[in-house]
C-alpha atoms as a PDB file:
ATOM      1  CA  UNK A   1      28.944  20.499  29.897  1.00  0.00           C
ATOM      2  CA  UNK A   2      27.553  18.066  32.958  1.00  0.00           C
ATOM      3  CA  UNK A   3      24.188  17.351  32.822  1.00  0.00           C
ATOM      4  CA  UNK A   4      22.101  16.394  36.204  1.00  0.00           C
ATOM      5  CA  UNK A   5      20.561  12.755  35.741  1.00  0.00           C
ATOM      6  CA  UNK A   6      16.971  14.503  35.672  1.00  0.00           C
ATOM      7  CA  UNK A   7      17.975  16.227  32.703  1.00  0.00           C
ATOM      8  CA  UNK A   8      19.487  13.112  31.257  1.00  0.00           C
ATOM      9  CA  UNK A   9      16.354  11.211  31.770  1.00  0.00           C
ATOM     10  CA  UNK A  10      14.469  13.565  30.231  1.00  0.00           C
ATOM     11  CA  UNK A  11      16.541  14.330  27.347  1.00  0.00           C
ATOM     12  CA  UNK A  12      16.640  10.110  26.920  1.00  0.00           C
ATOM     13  CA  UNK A  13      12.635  10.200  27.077  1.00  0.00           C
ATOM     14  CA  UNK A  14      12.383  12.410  24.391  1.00  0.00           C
ATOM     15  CA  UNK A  15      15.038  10.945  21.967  1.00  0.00           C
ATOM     16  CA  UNK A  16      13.303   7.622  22.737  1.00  0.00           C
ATOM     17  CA  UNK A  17       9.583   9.110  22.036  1.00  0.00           C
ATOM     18  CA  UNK A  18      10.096  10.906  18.804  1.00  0.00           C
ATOM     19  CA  UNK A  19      12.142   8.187  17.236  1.00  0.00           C
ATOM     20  CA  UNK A  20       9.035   5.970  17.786  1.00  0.00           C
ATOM     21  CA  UNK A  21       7.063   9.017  16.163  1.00  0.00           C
ATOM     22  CA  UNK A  22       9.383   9.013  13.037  1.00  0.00           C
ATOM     23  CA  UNK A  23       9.017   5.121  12.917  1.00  0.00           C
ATOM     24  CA  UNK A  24       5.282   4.794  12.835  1.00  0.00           C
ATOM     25  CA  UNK A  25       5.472   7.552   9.980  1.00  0.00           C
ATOM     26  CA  UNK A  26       7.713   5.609   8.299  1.00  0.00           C
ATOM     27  CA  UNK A  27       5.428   2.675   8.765  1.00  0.00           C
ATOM     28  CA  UNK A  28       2.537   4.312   7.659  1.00  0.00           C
ATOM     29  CA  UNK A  29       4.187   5.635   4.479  1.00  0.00           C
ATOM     30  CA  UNK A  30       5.142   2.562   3.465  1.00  0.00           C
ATOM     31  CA  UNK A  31       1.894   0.875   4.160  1.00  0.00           C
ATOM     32  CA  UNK A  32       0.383   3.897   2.178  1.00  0.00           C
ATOM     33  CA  UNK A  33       2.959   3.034  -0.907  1.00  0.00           C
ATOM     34  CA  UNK A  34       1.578  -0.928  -0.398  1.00  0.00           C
ATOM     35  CA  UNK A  35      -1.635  -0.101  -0.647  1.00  0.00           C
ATOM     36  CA  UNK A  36      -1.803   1.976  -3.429  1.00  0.00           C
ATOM     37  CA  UNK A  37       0.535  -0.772  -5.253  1.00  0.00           C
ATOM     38  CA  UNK A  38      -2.430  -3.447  -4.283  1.00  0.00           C
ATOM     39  CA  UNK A  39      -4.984  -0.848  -5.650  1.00  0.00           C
ATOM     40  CA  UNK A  40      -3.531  -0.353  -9.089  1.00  0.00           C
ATOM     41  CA  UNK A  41      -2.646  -4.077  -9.468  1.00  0.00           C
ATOM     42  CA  UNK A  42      -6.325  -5.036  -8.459  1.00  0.00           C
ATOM     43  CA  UNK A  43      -7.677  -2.443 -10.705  1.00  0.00           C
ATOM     44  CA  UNK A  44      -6.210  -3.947 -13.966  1.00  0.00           C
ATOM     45  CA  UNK A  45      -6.865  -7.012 -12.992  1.00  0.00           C
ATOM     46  CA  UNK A  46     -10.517  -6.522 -12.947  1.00  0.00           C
ATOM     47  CA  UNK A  47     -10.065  -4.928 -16.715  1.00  0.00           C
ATOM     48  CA  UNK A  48      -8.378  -7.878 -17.446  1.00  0.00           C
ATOM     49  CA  UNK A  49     -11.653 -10.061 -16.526  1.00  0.00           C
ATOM     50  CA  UNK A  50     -13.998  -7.557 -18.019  1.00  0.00           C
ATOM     51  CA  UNK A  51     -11.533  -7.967 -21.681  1.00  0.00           C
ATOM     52  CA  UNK A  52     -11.624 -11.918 -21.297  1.00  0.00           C
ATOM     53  CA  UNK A  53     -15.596 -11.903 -20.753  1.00  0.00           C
ATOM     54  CA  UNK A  54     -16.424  -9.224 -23.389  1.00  0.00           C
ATOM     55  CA  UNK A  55     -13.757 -11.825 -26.191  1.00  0.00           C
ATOM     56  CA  UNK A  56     -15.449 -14.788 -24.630  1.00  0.00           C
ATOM     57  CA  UNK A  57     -18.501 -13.612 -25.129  1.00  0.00           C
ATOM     58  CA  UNK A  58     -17.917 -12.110 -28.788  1.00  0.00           C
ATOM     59  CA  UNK A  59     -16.452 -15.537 -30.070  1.00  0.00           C
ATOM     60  CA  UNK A  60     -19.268 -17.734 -28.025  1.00  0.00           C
ATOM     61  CA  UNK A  61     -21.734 -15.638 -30.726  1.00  0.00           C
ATOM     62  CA  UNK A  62     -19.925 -16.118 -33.935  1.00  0.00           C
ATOM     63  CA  UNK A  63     -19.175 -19.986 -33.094  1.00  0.00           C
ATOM     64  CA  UNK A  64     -23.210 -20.086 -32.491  1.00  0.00           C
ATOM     65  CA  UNK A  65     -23.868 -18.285 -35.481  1.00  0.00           C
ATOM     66  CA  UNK A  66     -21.471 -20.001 -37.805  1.00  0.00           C
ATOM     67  CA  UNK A  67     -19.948 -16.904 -39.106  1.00  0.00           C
END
């Protein structure tokens, strides 16, 4: 089958514009993924602070109090 160059143009544009679609999904999902990595891993580290206070602050009373 011979296709005119209009059609071949055209056919080139659109290969051209929904690969760029299927990239910036790509992209996106794996910024999503990143994200929601960063989330979790900031999330127990601010458990992880509240713990250490909370300990610190437990063992600052019972060195004050002698026990």
């Amino acid at each position: 089958m011979v296709m005119s160059k209009e059609e071949r143009e055209r056919r080139w544009e659109e290969l051209i514009s929904n690969e760029g679609v299927v990239v910036s999904k790509k992209r996106r999902v794996r910024s999503k993924e990143k994200l929601g990595w960063r989330k979790e891993l900031v999330s127990d580290l601010k458990l992880l602070v509240i713990v250490e206070v909370v300990f610190i602050g437990f063992f600052s009373i019972v060195e004050i109090l002698g026990l």
